[in-house]
C-alpha atoms as a PDB file:
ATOM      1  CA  UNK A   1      17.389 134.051 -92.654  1.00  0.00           C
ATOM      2  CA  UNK A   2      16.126 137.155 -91.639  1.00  0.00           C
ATOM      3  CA  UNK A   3      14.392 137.189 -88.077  1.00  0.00           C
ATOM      4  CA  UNK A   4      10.322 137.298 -88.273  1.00  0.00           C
ATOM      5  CA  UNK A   5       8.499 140.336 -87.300  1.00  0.00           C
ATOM      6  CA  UNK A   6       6.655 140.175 -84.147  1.00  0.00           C
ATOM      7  CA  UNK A   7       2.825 140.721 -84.873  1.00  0.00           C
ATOM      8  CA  UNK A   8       1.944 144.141 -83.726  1.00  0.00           C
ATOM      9  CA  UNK A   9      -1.247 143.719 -81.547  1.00  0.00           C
ATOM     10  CA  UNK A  10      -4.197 145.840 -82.866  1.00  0.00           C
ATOM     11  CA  UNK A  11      -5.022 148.460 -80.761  1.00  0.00           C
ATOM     12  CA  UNK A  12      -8.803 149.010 -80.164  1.00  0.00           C
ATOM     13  CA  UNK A  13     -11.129 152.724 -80.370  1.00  0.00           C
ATOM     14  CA  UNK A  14     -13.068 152.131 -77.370  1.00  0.00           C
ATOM     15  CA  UNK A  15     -15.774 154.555 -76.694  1.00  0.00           C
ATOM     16  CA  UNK A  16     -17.848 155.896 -73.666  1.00  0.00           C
ATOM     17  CA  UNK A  17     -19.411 153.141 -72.727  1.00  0.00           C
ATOM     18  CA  UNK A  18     -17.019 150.583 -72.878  1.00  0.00           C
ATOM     19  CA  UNK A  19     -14.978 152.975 -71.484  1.00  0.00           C
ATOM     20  CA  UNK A  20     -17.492 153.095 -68.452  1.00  0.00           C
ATOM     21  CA  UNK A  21     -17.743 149.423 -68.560  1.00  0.00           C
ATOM     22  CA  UNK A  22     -14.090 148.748 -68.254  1.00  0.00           C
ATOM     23  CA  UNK A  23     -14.070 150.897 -65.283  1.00  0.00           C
ATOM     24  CA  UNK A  24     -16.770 149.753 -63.561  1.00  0.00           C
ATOM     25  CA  UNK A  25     -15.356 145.933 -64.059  1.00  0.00           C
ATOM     26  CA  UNK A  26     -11.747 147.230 -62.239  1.00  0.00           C
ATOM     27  CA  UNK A  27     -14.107 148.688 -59.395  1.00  0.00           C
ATOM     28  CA  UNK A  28     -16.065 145.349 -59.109  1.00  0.00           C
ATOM     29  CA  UNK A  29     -12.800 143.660 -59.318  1.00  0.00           C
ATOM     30  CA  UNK A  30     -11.120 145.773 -56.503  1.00  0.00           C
ATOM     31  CA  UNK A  31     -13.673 145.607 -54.232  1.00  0.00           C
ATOM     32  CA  UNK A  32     -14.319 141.918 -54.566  1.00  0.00           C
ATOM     33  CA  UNK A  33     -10.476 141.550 -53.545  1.00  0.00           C
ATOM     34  CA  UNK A  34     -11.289 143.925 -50.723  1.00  0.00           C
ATOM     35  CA  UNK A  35     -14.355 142.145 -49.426  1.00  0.00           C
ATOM     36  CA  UNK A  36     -12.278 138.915 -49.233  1.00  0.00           C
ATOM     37  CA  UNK A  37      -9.532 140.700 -47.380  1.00  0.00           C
ATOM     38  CA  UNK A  38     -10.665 142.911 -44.749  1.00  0.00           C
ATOM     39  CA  UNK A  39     -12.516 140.176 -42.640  1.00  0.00           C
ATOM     40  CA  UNK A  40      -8.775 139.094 -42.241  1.00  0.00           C
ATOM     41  CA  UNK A  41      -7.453 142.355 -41.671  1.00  0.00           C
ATOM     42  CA  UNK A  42     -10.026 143.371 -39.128  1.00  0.00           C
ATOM     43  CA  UNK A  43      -8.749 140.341 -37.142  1.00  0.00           C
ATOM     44  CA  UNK A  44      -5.934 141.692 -35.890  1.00  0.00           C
ATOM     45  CA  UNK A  45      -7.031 145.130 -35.325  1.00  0.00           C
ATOM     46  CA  UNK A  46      -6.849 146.180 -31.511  1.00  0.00           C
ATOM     47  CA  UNK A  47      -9.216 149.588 -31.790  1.00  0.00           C
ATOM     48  CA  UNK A  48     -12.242 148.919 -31.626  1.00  0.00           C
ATOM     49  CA  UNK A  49     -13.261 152.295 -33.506  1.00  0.00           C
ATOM     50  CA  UNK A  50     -11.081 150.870 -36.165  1.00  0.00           C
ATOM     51  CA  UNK A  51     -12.704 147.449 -36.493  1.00  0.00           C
ATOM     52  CA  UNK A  52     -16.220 149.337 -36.458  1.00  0.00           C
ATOM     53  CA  UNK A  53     -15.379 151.267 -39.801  1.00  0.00           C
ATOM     54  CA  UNK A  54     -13.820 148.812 -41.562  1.00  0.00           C
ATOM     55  CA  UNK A  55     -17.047 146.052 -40.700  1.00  0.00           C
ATOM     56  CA  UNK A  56     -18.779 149.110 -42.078  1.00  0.00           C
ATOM     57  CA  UNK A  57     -16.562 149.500 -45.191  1.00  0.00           C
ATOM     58  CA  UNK A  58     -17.068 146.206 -46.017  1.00  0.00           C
ATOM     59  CA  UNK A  59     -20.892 146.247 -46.571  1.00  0.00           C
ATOM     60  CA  UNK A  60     -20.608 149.245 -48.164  1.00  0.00           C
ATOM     61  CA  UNK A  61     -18.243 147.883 -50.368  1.00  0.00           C
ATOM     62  CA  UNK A  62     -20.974 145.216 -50.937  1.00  0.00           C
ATOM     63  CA  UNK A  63     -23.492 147.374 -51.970  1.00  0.00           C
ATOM     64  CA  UNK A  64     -20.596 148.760 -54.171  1.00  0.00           C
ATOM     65  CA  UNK A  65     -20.481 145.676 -56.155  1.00  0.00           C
ATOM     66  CA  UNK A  66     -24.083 144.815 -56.692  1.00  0.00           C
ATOM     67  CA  UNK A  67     -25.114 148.606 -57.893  1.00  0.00           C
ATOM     68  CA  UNK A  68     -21.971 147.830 -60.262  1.00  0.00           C
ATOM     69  CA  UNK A  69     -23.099 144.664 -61.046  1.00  0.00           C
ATOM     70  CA  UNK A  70     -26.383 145.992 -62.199  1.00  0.00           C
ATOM     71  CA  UNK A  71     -24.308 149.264 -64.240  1.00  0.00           C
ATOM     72  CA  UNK A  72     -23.085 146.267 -66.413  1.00  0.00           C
ATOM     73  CA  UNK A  73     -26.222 144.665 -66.635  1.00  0.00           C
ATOM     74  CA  UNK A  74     -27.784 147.532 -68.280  1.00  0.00           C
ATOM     75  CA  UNK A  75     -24.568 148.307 -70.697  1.00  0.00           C
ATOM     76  CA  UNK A  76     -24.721 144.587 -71.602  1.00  0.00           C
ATOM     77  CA  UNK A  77     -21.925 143.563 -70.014  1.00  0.00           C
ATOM     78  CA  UNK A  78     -20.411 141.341 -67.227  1.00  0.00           C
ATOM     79  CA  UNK A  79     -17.823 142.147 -64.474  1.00  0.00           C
ATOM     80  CA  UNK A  80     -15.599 139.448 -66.546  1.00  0.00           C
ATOM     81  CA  UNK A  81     -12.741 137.516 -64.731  1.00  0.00           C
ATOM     82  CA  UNK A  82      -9.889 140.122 -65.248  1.00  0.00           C
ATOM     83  CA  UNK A  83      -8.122 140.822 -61.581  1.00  0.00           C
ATOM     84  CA  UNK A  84      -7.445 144.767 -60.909  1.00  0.00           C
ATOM     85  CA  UNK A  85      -3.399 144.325 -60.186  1.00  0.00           C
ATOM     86  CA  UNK A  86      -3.461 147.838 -58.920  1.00  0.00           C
ATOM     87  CA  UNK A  87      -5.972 146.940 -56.382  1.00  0.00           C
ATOM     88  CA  UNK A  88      -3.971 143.815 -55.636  1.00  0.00           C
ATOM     89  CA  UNK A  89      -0.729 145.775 -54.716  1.00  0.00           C
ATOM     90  CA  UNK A  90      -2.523 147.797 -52.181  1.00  0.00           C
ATOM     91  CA  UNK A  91      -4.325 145.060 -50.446  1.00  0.00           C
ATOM     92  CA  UNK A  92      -1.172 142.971 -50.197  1.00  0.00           C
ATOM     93  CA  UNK A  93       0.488 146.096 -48.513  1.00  0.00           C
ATOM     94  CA  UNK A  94      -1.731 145.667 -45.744  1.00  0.00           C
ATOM     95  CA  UNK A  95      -1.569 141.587 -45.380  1.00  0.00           C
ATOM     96  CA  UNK A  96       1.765 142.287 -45.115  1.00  0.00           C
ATOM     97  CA  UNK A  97       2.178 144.358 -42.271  1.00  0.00           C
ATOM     98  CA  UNK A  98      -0.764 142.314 -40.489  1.00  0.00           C
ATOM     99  CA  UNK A  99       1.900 138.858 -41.087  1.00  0.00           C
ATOM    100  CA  UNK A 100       4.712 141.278 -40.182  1.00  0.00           C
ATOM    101  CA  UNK A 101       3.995 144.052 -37.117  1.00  0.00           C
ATOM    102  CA  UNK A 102       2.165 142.180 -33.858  1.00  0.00           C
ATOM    103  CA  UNK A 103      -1.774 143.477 -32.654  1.00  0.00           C
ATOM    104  CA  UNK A 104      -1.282 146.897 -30.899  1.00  0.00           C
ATOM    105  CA  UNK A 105      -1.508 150.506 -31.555  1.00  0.00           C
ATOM    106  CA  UNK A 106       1.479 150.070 -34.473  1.00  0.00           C
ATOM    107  CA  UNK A 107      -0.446 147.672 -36.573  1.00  0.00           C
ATOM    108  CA  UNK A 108      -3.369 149.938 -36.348  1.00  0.00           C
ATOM    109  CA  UNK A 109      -1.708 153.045 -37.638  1.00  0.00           C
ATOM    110  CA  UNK A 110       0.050 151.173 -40.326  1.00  0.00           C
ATOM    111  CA  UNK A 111      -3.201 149.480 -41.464  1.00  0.00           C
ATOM    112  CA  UNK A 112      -5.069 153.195 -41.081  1.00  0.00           C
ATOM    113  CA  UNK A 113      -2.369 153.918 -43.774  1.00  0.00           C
ATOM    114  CA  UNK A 114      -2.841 150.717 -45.874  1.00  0.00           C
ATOM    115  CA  UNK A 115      -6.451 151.505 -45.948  1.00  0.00           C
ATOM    116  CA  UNK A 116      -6.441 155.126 -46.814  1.00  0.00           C
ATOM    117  CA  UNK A 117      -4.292 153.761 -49.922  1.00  0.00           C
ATOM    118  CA  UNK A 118      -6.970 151.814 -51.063  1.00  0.00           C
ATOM    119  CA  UNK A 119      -9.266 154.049 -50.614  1.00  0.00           C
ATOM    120  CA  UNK A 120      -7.940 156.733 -52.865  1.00  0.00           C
ATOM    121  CA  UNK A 121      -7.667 154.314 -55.290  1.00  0.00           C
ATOM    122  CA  UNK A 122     -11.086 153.514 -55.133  1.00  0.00           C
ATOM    123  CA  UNK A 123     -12.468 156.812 -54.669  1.00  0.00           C
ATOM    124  CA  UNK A 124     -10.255 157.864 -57.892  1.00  0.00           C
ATOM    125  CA  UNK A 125     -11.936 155.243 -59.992  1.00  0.00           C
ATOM    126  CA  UNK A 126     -15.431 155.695 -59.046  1.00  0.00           C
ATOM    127  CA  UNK A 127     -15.023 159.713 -59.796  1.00  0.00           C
ATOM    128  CA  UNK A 128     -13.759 158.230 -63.317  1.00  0.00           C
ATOM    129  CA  UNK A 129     -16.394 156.285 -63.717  1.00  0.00           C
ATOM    130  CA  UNK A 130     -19.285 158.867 -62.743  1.00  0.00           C
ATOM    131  CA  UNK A 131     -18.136 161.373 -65.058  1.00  0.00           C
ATOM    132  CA  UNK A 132     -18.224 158.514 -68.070  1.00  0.00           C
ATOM    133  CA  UNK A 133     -21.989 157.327 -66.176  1.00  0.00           C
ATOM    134  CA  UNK A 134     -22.865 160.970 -66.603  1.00  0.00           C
ATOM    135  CA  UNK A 135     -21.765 161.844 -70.507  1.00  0.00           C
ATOM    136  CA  UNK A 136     -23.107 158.501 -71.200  1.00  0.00           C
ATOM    137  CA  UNK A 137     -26.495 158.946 -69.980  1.00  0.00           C
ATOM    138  CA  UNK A 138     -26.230 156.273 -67.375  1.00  0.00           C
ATOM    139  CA  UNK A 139     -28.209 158.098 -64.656  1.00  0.00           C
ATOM    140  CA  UNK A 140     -28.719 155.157 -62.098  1.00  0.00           C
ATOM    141  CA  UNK A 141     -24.559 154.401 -62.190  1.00  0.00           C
ATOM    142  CA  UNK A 142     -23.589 158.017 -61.656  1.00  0.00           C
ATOM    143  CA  UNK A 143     -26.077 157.870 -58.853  1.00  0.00           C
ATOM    144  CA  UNK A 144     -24.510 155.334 -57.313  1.00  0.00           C
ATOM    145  CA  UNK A 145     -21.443 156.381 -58.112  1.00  0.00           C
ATOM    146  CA  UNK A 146     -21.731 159.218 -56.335  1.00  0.00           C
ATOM    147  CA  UNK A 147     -23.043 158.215 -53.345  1.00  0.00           C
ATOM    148  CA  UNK A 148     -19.868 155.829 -53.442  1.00  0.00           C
ATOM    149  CA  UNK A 149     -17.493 158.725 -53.939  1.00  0.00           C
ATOM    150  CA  UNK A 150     -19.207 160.549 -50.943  1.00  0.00           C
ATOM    151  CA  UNK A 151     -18.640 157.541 -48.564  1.00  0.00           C
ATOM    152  CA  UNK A 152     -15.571 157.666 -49.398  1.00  0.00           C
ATOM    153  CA  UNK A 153     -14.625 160.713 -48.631  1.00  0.00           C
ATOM    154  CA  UNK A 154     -16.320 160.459 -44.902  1.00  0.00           C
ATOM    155  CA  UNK A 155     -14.801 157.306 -44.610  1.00  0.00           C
ATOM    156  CA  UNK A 156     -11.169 158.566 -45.007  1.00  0.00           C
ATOM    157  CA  UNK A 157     -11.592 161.696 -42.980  1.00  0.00           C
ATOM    158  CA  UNK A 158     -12.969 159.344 -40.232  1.00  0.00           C
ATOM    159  CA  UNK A 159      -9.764 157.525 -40.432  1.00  0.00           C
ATOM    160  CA  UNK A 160      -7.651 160.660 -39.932  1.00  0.00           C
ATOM    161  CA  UNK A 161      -9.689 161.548 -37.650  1.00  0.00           C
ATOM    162  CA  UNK A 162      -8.960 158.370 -35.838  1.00  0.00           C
ATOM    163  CA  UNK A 163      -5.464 157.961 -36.435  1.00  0.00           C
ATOM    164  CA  UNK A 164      -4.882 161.666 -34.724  1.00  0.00           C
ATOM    165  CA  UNK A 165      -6.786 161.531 -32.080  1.00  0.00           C
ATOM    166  CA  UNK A 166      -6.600 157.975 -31.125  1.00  0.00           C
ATOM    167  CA  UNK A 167      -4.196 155.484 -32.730  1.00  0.00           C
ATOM    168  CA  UNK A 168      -1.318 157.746 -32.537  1.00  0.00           C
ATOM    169  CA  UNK A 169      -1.372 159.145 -28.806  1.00  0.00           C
ATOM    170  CA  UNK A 170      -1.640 155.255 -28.053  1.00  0.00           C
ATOM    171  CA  UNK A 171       1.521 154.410 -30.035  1.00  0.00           C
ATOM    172  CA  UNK A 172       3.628 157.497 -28.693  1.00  0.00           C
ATOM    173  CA  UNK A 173       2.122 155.866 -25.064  1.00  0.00           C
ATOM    174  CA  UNK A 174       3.011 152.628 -25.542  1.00  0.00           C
ATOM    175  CA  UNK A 175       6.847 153.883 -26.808  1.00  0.00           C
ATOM    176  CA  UNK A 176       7.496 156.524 -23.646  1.00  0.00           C
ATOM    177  CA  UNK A 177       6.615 153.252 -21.447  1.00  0.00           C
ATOM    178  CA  UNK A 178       8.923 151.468 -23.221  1.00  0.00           C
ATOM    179  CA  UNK A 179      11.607 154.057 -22.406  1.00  0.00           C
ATOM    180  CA  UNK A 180      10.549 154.551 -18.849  1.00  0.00           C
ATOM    181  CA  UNK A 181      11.029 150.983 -18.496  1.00  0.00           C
ATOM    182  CA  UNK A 182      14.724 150.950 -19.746  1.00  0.00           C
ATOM    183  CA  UNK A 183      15.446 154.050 -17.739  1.00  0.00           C
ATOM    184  CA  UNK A 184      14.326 151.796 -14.872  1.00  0.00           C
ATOM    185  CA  UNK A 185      16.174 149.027 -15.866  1.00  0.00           C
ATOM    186  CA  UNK A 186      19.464 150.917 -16.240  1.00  0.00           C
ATOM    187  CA  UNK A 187      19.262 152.382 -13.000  1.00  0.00           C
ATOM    188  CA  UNK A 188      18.225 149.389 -11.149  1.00  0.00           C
ATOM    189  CA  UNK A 189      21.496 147.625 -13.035  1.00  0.00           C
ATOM    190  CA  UNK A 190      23.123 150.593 -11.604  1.00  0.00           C
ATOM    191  CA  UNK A 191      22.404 150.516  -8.026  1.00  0.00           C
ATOM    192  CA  UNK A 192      23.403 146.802  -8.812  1.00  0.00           C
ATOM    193  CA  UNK A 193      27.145 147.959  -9.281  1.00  0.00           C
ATOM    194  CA  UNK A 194      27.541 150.540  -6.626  1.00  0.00           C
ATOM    195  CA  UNK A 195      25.682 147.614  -4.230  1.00  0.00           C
ATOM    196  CA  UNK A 196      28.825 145.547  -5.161  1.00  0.00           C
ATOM    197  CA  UNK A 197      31.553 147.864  -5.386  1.00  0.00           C
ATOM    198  CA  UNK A 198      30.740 148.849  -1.676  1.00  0.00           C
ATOM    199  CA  UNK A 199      31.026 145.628  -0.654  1.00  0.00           C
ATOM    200  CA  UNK A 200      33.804 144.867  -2.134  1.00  0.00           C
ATOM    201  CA  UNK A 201      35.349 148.639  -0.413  1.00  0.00           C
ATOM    202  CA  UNK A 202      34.609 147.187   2.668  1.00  0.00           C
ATOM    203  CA  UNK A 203      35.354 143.280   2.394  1.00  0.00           C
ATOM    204  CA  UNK A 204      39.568 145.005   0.974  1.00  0.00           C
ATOM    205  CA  UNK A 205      39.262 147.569   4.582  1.00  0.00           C
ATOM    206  CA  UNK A 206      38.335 143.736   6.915  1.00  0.00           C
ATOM    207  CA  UNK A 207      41.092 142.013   5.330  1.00  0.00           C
ATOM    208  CA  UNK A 208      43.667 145.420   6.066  1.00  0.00           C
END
């Protein structure tokens, strides 16, 4: 019997504003999985620079997802139920590292990382999305677009910024201390042993 052909799946001819409207429903998606994380993240943050921005990022990222929110309404559309995996990947990154490094000046470079990740993500989709807001005609989305894409871009230089000036010093700190420590350690072990191979010198010369 000869095997059945697998039904080829019809391929659709979107165009520019369901284009727009996909994209904005992966933004509303990522930054409704972003909103739900970073309370969680910000947790464990020791800076408190850090956990300033990223209280900040998060109602920005609200007002992110209701000017989205209203996009759709006026193309008709909903942000729908389907989850951004890309989005996903990233924030796991970072819930990873928080289950895996302790509070301290690591954790807060890695998650200064973890963060900037997502947000080039986000900052590449919401550029994608305000071209397709402006060739569409939707004036009020690009607007808001925009300004999203702008906050964005402050945001992540304010995290270099951070990372160079503060995070880091305070890791390389924290690991010469470390060092410093063992040096002392060694030596005192050190002393230790010539302490009791001089005794011993002298306990061999009594019994002579």
């Amino acid at each position: 019997m000869a095997a059945k052909k697998a039904k080829r799946r019809t391929k659709e001819s979107p165009d520019a504003r369901d284009l727009l409207a996909l994209e904005l429903q992966e933004i509303h998606s990522a930054e409704s999985q972003l909103s739900r994380a970073l309370p969680r993240i910000t947790k464990d943050v020791e800076s408190q620079q850090l956990r300033q921005m990223l209280e900040q990022r998060l109602r920005e990222g609200e007002q992110v997802i209701a000017e989205v929110e209203s996009a759709l309404e006026e193309l008709e559309g909903s942000p729908g139920r389907k989850k951004n995996v890309a989005a996903e990947g990233l924030i796991s990154d970072a819930r990873e590292h928080v289950q895996e490094i302790e509070p301290g000046p690591a954790l807060d470079a890695v998650l200064i990382g973890a963060v900037q990740k997502t947000e080039h993500y986000c900052m590449a989709a919401w550029g994608t999305a305000r071209s397709l807001a402006q060739a569409t005609e939707q004036n009020s989305a690009a607007k808001a677009l925009e300004r999203a894409l702008k906050e964005g871009k402050k945001f992540d230089q304010q995290l270099t910024q951070l990372a160079e000036e503060e995070v880091t010093p305070a890791l390389l700190e924290l690991a010469q201390e470390g060092e410093s420590e063992e040096a002392d350690d060694d030596e005192a072990g050190s002393g230790s042993r010539r302490g009791r191979s001089a005794r011993g010198d002298r306990d061999k010369r009594t019994s002579a």
